[in-house]
N, C-alpha and C. Protein backbone atom coordinates (compact mmCIF):
# COMPACT_ATOMS: atom_id res chain seq x y z
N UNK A 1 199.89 -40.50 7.71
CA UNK A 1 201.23 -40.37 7.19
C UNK A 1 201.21 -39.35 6.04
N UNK A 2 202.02 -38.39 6.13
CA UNK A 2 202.43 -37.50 5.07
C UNK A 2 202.89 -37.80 4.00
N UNK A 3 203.22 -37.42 2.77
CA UNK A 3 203.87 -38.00 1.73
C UNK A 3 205.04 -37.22 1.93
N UNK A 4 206.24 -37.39 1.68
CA UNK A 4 207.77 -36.39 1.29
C UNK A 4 207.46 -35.03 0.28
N UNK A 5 207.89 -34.12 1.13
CA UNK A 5 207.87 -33.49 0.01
C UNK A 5 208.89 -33.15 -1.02
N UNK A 6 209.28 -32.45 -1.85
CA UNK A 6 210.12 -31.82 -2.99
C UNK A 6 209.71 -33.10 -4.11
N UNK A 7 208.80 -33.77 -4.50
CA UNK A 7 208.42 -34.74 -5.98
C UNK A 7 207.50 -33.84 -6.24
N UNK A 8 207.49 -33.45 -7.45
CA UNK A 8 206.97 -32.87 -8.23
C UNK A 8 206.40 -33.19 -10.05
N UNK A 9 205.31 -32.98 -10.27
CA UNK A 9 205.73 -33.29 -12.20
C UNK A 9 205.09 -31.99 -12.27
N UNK A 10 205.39 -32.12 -13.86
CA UNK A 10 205.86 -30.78 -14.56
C UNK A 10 203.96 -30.74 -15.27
N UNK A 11 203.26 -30.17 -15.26
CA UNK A 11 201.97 -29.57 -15.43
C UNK A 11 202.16 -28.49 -16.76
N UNK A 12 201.64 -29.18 -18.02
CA UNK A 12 203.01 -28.47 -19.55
C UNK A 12 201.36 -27.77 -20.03
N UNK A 13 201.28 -25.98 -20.39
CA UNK A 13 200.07 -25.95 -21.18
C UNK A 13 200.75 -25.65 -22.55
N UNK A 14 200.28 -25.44 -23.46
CA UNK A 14 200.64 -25.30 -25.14
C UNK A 14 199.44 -24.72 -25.54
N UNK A 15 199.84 -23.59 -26.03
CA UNK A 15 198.77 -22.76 -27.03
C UNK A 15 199.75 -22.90 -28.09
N UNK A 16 199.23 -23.33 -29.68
CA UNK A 16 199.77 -23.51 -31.18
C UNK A 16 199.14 -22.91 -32.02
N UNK A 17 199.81 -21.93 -32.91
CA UNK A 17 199.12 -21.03 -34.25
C UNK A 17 199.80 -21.53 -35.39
N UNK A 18 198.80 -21.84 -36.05
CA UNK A 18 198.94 -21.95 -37.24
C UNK A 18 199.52 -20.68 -37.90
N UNK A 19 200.36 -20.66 -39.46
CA UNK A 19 200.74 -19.65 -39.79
C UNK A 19 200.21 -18.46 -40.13
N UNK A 20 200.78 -17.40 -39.42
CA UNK A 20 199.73 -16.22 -39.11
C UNK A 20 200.07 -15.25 -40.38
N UNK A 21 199.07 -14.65 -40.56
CA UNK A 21 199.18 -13.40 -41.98
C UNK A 21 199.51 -11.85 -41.34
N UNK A 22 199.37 -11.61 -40.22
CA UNK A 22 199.97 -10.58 -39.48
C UNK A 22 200.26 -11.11 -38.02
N UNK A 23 201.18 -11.37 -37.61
CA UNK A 23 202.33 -11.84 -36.66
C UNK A 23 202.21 -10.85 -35.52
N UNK A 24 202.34 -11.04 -34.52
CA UNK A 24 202.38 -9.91 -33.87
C UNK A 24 204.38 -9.78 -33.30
N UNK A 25 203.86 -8.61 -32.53
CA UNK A 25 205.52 -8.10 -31.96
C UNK A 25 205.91 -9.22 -31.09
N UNK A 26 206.79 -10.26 -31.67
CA UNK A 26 206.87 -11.29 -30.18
C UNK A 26 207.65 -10.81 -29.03
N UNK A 27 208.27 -9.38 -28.69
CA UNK A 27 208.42 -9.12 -27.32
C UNK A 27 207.58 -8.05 -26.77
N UNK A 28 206.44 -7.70 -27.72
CA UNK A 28 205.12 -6.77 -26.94
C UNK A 28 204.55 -8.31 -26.53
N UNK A 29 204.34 -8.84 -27.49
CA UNK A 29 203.23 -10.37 -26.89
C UNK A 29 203.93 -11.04 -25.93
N UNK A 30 205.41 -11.42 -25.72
CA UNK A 30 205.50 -11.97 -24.49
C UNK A 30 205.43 -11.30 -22.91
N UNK A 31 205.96 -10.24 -23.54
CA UNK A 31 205.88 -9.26 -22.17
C UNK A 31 204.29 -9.20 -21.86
N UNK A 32 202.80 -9.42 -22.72
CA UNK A 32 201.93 -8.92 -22.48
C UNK A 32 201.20 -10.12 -21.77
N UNK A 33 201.45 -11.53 -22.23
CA UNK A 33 201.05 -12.64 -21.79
C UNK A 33 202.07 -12.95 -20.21
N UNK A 34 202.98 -12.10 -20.30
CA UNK A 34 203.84 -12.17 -19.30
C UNK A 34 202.74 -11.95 -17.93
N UNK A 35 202.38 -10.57 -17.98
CA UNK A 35 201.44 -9.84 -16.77
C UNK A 35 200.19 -10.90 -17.38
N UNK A 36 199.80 -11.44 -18.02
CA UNK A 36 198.63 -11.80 -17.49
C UNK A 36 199.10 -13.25 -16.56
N UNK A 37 200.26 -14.27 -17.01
CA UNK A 37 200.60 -15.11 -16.67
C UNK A 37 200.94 -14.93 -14.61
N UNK A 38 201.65 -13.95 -15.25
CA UNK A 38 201.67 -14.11 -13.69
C UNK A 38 203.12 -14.96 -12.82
N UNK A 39 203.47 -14.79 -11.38
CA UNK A 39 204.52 -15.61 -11.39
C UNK A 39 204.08 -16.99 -11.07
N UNK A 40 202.64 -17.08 -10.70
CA UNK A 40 202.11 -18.54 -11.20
C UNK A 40 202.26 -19.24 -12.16
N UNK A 41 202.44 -18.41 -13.27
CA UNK A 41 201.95 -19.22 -14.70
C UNK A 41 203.30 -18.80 -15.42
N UNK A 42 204.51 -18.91 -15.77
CA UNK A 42 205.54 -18.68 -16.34
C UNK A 42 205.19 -18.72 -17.74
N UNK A 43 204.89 -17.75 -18.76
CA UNK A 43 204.91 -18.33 -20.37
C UNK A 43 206.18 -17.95 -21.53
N UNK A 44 206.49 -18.32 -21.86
CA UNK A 44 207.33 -18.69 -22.58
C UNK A 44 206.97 -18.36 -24.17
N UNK A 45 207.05 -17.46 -24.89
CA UNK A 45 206.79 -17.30 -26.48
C UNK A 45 207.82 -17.85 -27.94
N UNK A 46 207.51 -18.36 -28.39
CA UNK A 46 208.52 -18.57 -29.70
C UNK A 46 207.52 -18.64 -30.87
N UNK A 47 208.28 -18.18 -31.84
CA UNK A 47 207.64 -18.61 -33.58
C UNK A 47 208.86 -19.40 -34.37
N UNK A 48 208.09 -19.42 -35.21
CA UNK A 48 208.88 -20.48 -36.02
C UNK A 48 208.34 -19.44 -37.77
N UNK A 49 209.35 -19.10 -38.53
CA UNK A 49 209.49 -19.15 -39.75
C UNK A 49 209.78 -19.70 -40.49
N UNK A 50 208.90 -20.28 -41.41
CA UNK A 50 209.05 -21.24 -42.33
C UNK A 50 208.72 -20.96 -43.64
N UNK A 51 210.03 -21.25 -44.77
CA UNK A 51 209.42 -20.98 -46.21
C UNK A 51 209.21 -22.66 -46.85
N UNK A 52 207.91 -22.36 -47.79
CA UNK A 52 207.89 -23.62 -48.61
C UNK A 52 208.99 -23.80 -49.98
N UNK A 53 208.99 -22.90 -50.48
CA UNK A 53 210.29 -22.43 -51.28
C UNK A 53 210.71 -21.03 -50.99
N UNK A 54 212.33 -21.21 -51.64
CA UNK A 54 213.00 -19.96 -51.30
C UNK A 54 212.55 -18.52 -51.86
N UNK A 55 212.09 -18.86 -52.80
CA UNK A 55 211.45 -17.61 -53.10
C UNK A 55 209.85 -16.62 -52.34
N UNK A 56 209.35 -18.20 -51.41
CA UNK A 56 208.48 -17.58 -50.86
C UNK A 56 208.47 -17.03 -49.72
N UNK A 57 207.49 -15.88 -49.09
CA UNK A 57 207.35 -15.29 -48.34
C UNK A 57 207.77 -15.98 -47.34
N UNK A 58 207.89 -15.76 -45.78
CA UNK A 58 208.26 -16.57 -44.66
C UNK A 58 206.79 -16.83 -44.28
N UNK A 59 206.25 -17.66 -43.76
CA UNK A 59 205.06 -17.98 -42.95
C UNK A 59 205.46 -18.07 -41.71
N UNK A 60 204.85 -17.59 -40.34
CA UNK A 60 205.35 -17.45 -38.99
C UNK A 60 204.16 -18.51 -38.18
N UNK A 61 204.74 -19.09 -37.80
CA UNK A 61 203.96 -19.46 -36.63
C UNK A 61 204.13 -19.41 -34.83
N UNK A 62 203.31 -19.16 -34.04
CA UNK A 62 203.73 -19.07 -32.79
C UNK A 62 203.09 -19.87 -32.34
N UNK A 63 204.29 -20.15 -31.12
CA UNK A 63 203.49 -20.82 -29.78
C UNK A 63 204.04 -20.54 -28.37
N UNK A 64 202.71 -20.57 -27.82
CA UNK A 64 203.15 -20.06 -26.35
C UNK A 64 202.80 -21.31 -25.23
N UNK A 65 204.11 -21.40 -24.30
CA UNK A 65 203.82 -22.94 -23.64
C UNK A 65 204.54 -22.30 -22.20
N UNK A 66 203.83 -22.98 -20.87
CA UNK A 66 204.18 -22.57 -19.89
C UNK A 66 204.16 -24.34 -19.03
N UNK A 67 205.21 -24.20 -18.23
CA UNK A 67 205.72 -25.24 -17.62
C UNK A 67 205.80 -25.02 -15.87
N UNK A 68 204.73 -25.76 -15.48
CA UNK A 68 204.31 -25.44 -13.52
C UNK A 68 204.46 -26.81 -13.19
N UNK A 69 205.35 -26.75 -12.19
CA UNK A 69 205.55 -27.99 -10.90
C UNK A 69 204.51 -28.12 -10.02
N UNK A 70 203.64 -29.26 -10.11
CA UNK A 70 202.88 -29.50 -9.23
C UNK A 70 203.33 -30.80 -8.33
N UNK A 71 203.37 -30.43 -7.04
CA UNK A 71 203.72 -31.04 -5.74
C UNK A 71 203.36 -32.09 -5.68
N UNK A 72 203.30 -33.34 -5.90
CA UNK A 72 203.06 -35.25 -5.42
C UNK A 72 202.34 -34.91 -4.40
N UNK A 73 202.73 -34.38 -3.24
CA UNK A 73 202.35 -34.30 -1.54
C UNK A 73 201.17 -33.65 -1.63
N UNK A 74 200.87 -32.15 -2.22
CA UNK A 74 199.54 -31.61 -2.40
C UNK A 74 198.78 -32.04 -3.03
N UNK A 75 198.78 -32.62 -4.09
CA UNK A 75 197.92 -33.89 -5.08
C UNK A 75 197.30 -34.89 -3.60
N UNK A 76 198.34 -35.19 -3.47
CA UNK A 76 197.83 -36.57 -2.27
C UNK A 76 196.92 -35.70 -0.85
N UNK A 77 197.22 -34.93 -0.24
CA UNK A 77 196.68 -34.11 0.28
C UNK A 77 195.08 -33.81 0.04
N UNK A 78 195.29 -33.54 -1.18
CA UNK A 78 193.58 -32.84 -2.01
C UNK A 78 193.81 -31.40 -1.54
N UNK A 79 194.98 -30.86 -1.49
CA UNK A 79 195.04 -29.20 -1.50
C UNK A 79 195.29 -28.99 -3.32
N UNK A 80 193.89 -28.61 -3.43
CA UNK A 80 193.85 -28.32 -4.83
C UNK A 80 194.39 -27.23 -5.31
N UNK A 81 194.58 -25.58 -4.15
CA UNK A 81 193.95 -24.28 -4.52
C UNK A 81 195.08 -24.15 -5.38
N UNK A 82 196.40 -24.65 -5.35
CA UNK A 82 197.37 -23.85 -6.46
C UNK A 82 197.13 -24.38 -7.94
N UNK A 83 196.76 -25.59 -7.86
CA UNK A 83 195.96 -26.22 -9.27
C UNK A 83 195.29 -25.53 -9.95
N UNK A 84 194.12 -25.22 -8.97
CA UNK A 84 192.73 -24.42 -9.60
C UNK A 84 192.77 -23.07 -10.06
N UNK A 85 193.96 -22.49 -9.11
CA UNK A 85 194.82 -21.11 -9.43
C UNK A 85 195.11 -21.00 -10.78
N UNK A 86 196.41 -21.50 -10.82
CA UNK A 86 196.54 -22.17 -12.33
C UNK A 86 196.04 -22.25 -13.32
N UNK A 87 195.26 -23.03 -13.43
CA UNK A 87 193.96 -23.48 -14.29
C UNK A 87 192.86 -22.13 -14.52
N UNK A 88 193.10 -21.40 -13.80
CA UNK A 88 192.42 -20.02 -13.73
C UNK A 88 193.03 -18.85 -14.51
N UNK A 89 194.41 -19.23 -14.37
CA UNK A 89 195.11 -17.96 -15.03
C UNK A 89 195.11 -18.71 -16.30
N UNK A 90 195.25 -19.78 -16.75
CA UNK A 90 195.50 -20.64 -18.09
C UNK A 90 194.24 -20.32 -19.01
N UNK A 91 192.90 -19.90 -18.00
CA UNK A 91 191.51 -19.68 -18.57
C UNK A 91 191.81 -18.41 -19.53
N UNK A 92 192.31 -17.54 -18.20
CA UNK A 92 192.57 -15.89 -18.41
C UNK A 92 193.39 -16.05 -19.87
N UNK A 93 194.51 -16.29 -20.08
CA UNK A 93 195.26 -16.64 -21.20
C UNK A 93 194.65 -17.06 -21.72
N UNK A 94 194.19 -17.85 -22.28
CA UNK A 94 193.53 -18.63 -23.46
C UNK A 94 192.23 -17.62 -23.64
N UNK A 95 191.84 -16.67 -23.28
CA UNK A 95 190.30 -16.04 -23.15
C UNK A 95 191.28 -14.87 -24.00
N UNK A 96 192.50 -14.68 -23.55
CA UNK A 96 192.91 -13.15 -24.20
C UNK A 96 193.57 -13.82 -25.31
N UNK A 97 194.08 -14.72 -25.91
CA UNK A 97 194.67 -14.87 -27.00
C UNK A 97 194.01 -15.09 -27.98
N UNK A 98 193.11 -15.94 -27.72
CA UNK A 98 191.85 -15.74 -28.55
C UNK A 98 190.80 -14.50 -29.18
N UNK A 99 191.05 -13.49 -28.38
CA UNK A 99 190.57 -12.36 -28.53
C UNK A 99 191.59 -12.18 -29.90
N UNK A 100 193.24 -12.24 -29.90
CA UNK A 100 193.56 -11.50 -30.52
C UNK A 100 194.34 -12.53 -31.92
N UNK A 101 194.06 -13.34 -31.79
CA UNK A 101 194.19 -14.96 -32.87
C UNK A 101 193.14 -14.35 -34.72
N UNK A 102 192.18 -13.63 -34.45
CA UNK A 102 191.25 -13.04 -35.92
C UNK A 102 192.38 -11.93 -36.60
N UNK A 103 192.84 -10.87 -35.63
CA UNK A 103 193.61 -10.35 -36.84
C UNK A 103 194.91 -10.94 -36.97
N UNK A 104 195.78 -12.04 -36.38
CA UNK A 104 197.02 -12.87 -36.61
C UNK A 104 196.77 -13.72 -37.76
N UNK A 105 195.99 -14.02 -37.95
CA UNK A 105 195.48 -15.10 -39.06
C UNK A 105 194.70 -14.17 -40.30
N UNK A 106 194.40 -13.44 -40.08
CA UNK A 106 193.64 -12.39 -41.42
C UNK A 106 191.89 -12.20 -41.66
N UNK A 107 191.69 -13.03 -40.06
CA UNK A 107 190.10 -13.08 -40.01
C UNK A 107 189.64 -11.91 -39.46
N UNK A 108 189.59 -10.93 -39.99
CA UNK A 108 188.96 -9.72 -39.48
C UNK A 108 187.40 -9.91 -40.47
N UNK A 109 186.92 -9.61 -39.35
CA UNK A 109 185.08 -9.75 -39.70
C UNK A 109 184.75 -8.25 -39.26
């Protein structure tokens, strides 16, 4: 017996920065996480500016979060490959943001 298809849950990743000392362009960075994402991997960019008082500087923080429907029926199945897909491009992302997380934060070594 098959399972029905169209049930789905929502498969949520979250990358979170702490407040960064050089910010980047958030529509060079979404467009850039865009092509690596893929139409597999939908990502989504926002920051948040926040002052502790009014007189102080803004502190920015970003986060980038992408939201994939994974199928009930393929779970039950054991057709993993769009999972592992996934989980592959999520690698790719997290491998390039990290690359570029030292000068957002002021850690240049």
């Amino acid at each position: 017996m098959t399972p029905p298809e169209g049930f789905t849950f929502p498969l949520v990743f979250t990358w979170a920065f702490p407040p960064l000392v050089h910010p980047p362009d958030l529509l060079v960075l979404a467009t850039e996480v865009a092509g690596l994402g893929g139409v597999e991997l939908p990502l989504e960019v926002s920051a948040i500016d926040s002052f502790h008082q009014v007189t102080d500087a803004p502190e920015r923080s970003l986060t980038v979060v992408s939201r994939v429907p994974v199928s009930l029926a393929n779970v039950y199945k054991g057709d993993n490959d769009p999972v592992c897909a996934v989980l592959d491009t999520c690698r790719n992302v997290s491998l390039n943001l990290l690359e570029r997380v030292p000068f957002w934060i002021g850690d240049i070594r």
